[in-house]
Protein backbone atom coordinates (compact mmCIF):
# COMPACT_ATOMS: atom_id res chain seq x y z
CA UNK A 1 -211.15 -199.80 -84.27
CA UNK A 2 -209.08 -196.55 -84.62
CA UNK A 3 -207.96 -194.14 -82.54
CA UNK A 4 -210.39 -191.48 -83.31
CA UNK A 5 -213.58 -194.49 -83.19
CA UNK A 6 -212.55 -194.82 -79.36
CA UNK A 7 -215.24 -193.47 -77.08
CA UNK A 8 -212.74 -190.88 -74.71
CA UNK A 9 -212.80 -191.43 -71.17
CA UNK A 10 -215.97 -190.88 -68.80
CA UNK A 11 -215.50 -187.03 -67.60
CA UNK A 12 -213.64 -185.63 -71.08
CA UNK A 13 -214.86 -183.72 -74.35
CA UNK A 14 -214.93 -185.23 -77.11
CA UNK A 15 -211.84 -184.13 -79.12
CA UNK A 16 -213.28 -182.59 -82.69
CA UNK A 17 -210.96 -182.40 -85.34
CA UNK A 18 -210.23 -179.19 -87.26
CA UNK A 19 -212.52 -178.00 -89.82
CA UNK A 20 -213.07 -174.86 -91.92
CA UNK A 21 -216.32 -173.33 -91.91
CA UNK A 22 -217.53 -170.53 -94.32
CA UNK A 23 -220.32 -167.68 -93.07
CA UNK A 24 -222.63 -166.32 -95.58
CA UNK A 25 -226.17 -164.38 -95.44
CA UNK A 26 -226.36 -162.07 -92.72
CA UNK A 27 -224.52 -163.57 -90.37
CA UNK A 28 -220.93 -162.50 -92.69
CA UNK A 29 -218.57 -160.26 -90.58
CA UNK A 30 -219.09 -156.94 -92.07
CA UNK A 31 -215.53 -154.94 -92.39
CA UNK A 32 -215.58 -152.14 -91.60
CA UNK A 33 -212.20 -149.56 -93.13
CA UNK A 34 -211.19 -146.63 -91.23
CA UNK A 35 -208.17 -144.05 -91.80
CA UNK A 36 -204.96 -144.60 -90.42
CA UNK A 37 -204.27 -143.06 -86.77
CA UNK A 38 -201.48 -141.93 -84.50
CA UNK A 39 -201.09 -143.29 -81.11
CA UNK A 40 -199.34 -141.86 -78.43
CA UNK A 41 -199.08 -144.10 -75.73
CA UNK A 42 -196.89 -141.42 -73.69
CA UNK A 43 -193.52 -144.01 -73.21
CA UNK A 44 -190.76 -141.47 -73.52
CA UNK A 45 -187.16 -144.16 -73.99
CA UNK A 46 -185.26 -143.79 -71.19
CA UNK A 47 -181.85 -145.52 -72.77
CA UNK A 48 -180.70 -142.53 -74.59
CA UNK A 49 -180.17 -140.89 -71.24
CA UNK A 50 -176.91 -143.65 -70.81
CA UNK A 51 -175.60 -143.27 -74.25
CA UNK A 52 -172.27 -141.71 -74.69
CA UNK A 53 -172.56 -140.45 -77.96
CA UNK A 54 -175.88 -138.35 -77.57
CA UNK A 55 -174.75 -134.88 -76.94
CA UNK A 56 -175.54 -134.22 -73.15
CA UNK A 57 -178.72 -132.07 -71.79
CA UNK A 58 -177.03 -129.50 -70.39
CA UNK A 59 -175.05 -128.94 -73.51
CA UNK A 60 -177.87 -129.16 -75.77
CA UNK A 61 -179.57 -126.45 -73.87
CA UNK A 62 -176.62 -124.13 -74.38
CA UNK A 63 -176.85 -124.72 -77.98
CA UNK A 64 -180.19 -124.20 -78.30
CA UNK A 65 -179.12 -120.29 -77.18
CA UNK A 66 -177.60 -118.71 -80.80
CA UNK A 67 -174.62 -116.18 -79.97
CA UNK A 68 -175.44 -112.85 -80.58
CA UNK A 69 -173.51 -109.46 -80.99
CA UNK A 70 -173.76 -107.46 -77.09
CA UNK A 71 -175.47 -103.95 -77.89
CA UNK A 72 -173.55 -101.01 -78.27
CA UNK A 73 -174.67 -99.00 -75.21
CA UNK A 74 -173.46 -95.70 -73.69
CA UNK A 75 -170.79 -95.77 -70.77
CA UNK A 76 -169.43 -93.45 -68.64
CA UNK A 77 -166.09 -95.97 -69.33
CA UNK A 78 -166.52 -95.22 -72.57
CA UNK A 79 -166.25 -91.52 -72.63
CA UNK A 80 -163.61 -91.49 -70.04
CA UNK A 81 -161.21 -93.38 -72.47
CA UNK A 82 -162.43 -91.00 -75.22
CA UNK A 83 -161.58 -88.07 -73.17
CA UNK A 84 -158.34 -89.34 -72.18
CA UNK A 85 -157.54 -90.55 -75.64
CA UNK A 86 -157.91 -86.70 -76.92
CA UNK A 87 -156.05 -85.34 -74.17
CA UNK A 88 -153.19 -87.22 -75.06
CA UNK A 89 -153.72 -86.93 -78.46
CA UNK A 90 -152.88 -82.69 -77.44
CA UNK A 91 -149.94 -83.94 -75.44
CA UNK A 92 -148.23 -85.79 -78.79
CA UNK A 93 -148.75 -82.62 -81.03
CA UNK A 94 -147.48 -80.00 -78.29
CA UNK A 95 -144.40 -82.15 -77.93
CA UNK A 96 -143.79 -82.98 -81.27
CA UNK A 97 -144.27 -79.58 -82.49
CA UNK A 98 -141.44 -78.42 -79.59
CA UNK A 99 -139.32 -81.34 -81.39
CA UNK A 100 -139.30 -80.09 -84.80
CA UNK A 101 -138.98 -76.36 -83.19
CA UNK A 102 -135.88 -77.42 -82.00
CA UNK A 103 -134.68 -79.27 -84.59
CA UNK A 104 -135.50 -76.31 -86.90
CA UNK A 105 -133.35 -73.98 -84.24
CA UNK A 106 -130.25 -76.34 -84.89
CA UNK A 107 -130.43 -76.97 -88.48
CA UNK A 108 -133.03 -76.59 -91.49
CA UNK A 109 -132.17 -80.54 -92.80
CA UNK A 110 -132.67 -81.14 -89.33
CA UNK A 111 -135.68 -79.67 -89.10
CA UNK A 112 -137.45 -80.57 -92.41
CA UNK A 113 -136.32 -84.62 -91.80
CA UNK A 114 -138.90 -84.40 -88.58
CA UNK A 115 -141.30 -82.94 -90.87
CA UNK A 116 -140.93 -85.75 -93.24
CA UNK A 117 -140.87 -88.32 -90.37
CA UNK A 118 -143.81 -86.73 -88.74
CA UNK A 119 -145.78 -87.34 -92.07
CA UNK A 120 -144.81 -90.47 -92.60
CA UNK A 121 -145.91 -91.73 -89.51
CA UNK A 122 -149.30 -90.01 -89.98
CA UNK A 123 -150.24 -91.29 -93.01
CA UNK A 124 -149.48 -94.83 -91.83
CA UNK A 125 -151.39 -94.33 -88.76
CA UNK A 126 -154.38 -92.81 -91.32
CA UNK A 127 -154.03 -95.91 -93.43
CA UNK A 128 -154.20 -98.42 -90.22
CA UNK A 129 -157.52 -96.00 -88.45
CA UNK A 130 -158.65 -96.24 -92.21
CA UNK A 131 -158.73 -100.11 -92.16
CA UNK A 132 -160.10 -100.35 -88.62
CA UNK A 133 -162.91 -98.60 -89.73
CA UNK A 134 -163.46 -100.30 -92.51
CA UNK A 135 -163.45 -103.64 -90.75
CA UNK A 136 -165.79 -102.29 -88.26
CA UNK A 137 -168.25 -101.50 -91.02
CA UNK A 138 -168.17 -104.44 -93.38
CA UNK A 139 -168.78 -106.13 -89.22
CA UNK A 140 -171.66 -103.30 -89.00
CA UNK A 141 -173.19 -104.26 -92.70
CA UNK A 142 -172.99 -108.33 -91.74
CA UNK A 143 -175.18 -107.58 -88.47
CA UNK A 144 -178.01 -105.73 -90.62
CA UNK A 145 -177.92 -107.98 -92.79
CA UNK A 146 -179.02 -110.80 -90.45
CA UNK A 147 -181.33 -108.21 -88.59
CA UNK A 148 -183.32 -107.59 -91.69
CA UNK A 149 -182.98 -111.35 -92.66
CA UNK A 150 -184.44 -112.28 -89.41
CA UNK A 151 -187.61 -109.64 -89.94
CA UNK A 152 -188.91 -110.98 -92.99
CA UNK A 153 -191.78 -112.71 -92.06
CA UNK A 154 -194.76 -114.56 -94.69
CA UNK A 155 -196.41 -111.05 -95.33
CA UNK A 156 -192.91 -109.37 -96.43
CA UNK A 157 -192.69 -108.46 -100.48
CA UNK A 158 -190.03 -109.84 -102.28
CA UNK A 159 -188.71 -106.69 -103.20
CA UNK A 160 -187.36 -106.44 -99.55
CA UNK A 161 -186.00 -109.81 -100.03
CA UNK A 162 -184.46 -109.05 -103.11
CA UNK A 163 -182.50 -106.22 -101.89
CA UNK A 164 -181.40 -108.08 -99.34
CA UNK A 165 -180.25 -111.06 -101.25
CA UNK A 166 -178.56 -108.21 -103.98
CA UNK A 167 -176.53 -107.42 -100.94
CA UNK A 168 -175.58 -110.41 -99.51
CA UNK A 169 -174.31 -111.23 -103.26
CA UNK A 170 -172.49 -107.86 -102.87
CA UNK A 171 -170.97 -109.13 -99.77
CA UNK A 172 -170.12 -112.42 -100.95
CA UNK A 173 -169.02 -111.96 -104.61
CA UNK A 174 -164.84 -112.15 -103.61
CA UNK A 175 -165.87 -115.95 -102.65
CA UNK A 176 -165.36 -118.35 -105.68
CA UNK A 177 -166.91 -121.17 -103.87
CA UNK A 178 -170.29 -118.73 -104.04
CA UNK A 179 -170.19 -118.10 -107.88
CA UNK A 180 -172.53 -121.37 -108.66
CA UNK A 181 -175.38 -120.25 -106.36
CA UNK A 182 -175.24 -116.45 -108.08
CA UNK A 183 -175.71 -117.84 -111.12
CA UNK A 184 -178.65 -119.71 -109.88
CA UNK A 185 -179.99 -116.81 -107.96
CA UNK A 186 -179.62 -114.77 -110.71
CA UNK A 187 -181.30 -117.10 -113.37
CA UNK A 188 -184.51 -116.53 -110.86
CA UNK A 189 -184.55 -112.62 -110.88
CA UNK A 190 -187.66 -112.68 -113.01
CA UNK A 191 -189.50 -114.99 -111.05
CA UNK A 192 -192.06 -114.24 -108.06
CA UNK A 193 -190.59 -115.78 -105.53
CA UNK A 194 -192.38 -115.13 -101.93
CA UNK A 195 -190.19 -113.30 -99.43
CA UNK A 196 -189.36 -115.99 -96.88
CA UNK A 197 -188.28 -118.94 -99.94
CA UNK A 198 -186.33 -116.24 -101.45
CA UNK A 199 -184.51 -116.09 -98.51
CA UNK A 200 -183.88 -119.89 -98.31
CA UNK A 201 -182.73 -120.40 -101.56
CA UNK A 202 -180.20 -117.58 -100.96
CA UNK A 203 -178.86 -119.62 -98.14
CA UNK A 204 -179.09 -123.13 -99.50
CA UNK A 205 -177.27 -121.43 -102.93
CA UNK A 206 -174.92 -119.01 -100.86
CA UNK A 207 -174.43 -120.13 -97.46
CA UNK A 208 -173.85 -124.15 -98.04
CA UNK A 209 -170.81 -124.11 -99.71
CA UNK A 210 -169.65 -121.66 -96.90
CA UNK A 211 -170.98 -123.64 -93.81
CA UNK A 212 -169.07 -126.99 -95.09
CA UNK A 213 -166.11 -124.86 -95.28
CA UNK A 214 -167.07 -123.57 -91.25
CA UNK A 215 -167.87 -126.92 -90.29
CA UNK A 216 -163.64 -127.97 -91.65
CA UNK A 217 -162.47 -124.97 -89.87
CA UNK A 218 -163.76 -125.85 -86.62
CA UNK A 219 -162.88 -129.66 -86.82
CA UNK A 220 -159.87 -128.70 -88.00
CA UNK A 221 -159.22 -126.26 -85.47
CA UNK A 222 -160.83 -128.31 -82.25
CA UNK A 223 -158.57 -131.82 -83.64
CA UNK A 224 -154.82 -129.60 -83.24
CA UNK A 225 -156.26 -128.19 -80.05
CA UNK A 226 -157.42 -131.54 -78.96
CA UNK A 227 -153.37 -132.94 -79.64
CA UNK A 228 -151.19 -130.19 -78.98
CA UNK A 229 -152.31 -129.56 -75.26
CA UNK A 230 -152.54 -133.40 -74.95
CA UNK A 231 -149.01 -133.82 -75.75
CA UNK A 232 -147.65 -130.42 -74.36
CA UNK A 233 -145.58 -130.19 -71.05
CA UNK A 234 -146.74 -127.02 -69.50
CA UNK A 235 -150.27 -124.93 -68.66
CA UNK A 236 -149.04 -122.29 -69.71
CA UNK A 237 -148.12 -123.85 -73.14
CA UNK A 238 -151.29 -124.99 -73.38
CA UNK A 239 -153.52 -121.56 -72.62
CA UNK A 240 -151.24 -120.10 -74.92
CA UNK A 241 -152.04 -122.68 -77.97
CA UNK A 242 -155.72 -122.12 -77.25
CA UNK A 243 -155.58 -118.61 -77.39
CA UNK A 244 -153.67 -118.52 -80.30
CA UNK A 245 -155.87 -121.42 -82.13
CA UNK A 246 -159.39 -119.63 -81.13
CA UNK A 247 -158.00 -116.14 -82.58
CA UNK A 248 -157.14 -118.08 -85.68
CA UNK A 249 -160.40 -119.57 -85.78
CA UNK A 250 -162.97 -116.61 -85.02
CA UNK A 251 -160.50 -114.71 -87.92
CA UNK A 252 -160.91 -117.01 -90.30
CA UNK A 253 -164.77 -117.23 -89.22
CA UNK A 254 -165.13 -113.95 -90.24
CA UNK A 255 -163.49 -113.67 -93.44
CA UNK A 256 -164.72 -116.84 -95.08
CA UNK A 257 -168.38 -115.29 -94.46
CA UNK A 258 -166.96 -111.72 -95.49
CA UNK A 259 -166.47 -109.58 -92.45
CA UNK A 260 -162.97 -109.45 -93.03
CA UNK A 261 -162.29 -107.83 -89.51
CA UNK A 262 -159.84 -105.92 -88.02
CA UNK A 263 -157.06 -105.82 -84.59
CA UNK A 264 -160.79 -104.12 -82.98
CA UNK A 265 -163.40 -105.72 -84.83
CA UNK A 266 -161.83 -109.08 -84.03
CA UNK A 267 -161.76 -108.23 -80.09
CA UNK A 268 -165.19 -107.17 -80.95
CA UNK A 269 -166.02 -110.40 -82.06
CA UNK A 270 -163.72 -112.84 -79.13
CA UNK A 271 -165.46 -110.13 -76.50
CA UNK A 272 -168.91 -111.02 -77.50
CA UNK A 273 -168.27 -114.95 -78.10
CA UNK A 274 -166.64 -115.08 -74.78
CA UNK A 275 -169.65 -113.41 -73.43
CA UNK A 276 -171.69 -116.26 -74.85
CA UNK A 277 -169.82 -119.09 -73.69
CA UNK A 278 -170.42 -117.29 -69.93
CA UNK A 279 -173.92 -116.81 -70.50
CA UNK A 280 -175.02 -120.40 -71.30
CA UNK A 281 -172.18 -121.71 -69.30
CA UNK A 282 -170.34 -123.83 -71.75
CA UNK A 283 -167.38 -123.48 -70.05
CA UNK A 284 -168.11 -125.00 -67.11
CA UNK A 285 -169.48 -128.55 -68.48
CA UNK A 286 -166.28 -130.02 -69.76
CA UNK A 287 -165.95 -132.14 -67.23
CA UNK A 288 -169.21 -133.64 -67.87
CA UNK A 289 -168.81 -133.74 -71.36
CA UNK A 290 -165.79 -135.48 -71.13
CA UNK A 291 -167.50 -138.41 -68.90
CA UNK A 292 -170.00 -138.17 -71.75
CA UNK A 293 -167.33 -138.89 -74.34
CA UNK A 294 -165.21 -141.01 -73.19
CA UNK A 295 -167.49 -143.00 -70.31
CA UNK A 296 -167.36 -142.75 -66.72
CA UNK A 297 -164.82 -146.11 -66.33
CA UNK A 298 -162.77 -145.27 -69.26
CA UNK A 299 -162.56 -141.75 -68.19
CA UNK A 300 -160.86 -142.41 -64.90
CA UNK A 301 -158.46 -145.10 -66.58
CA UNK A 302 -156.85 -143.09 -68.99
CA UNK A 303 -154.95 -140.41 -68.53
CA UNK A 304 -155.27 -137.22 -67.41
CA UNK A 305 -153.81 -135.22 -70.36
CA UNK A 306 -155.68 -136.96 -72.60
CA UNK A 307 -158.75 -135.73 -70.89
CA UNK A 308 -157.73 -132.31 -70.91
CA UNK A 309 -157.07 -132.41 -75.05
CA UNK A 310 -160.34 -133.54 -75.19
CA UNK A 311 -162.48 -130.94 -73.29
CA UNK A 312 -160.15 -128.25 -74.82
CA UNK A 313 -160.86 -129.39 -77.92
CA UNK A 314 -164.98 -129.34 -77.60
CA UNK A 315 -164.16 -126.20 -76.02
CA UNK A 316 -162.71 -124.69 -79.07
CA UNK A 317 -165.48 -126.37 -81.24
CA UNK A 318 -167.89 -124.35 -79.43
CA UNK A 319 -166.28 -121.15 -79.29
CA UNK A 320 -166.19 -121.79 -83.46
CA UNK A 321 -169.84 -122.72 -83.46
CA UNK A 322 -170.41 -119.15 -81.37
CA UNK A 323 -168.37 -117.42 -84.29
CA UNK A 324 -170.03 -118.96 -86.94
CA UNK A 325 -173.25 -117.45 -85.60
CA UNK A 326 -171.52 -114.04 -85.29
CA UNK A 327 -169.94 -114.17 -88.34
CA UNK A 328 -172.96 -115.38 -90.73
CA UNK A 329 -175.11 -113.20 -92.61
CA UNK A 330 -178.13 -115.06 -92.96
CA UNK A 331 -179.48 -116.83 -89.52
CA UNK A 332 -179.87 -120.35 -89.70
CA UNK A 333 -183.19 -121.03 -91.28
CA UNK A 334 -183.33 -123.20 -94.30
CA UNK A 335 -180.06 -125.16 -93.14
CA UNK A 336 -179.11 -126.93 -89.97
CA UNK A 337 -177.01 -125.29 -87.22
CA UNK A 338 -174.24 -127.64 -86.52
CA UNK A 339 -174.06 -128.43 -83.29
CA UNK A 340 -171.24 -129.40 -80.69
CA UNK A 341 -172.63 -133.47 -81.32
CA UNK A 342 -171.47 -133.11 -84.70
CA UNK A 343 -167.63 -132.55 -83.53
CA UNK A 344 -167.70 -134.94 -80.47
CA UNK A 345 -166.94 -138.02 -82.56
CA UNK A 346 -163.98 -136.57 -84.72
CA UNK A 347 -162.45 -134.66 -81.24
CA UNK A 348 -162.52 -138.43 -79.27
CA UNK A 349 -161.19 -140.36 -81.93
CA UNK A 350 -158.20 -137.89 -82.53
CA UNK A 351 -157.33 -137.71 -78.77
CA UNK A 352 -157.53 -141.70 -78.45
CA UNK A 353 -154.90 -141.55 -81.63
CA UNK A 354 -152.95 -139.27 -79.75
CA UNK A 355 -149.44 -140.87 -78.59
């Protein structure tokens, strides 16, 4: 008698062994197919919150604000320098014209080396107003660019958008790293292309190659910050290097996308990109940013210098992101904006290799 022949004990089942059975007729399980759905079951993750190396709330809500030129308004400041400016202006000529009077009075050569002097200094101060100006326009031209970029909308005709894509060319054509995408562009003149994809194949042809290049400008820029005021003895030595770094920076901004500013345009362009960094505040999260980075136990063990380099560092990354969205002709549509998470990785691990 086996096992399984043994009657189980009074009060159990009987134990059944394991069969297969096969349903047919009408009692088959019908199956029924149905598209494929999306669930939300509403759990937002709550882990990203803790992790280092995601670019902080408050910073991603500055970024989300794109730096803008400040309108050019009327002020009674304004005309008082004007005023002021001309009055002097009167002053110079009156006593430069008793100069050479004088000068005339003691001796012609005297008086006709002033002259000479006089027109010298003239012309060079023509030739400097002369570039100012220009600077100040090619500026101008960039910023209507980008207005008229920004109004073309689906019901635009692509004659708009090719006039403005013929200018950006214009703008652009001293750039060698730009001479691939004209080519493209212009192999698609004949095509009907609608307004808007015009527009972003423009910037994916003419604006890549010119973004990368922005991108290495601004790591490159935010890295030497990032060491030399980790390393330096003084403040002051410090402030200084960050001034002169983040003049370099918005300069070289604004020639490698063609504004090619000058001494006024490029105060033009600090004044407004300071102005941003106020406005969203950007300046005022570096400590937090720094926690962010580097962690809130490692933060407090190493040392304070090394801190500093870092938040001066993502400081200058950010005033370079705020230039690049001066500086651009074409608003950021069909590519990316970089953003200050891109830099925070490269800025750390340079100030951790600093000595």
């Amino acid at each position: 008698m086996t096992n399984d022949d043994r009657e189980p004990p009074q009060g159990q089942a009987t134990p059944r062994r394991p069969g297969v059975f096969q349903l047919s007729g009408d009692d088959a399980p019908v199956t029924v197919r149905r598209a494929p759905r999306a669930f939300d079951d509403g759990i937002i993750p709550t882990a990203d919150a803790d992790d280092p190396f995601i670019t902080p709330p408050e910073l991603a809500a500055a970024e989300a604000l794109v730096a803008t030129p400040r309108k050019r308004r009327f002020s009674f400041g304004k005309l008082a320098v004007g005023a002021f400016t001309a009055f002097l202006s009167l002053a110079f000529w009156l006593w430069a014209d008793a100069i050479v009077r004088d000068l005339f009075s003691r001796a012609d050569w005297l008086g006709y080396t002033a002259v000479g002097v006089l027109a010298v200094a003239v012309l060079a101060l023509a030739i400097v107003v002369g570039r100012e100006i220009a600077g100040l326009m090619r500026l101008g031209a960039v910023q209507s660019l980008k207005a008229e970029a920004e109004a073309i909308g689906a019901t635009s005709g692509p004659k708009t958008a090719r006039q403005i894509v013929s200018r950006l060319e214009t703008l652009l054509s001293h750039r060698a790293e730009t001479a691939r995408g004209r080519a493209a562009l212009d192999a698609t003149k004949d095509d009907i292309i609608d307004a808007p994809q015009l527009l972003d194949l423009a910037e994916r042809e003419l604006m890549a190659p010119l973004d990368r290049q922005a991108r290495a400008l601004i790591l490159g820029a935010s890295r030497r910050t990032s060491v030399v005021t980790a390393v330096s003895p003084r403040a002051v030595v410090d402030l200084a290097y960050v001034l002169f770094e983040v003049t370099r920076l918005v300069r070289a901004m604004a020639e490698l996308y063609g504004g090619r500013p000058g001494t006024i345009g490029l105060l033009r362009l600090l004044r407004d990109v300071i102005a941003h960094l106020a406005v969203t505040g950007s300046i005022a999260v570096g400590d937090g940013i720094a926690q962010q980075v580097l962690g809130h136990g490692l933060a407090a063990k190493l040392s304070a210098r090394l801190g500093e380099g870092v938040i001066n560092g993502l400081l200058t990354a950010r005033i370079g992101i705020a230039a690049m969205d001066l500086c651009r002709p074409l608003p950021f549509r069909a590519l990316r904006r970089p953003g200050i998470g891109d830099f925070i990785g490269d800025i750390a691990s340079s100030g951790n290799r600093t000595p």
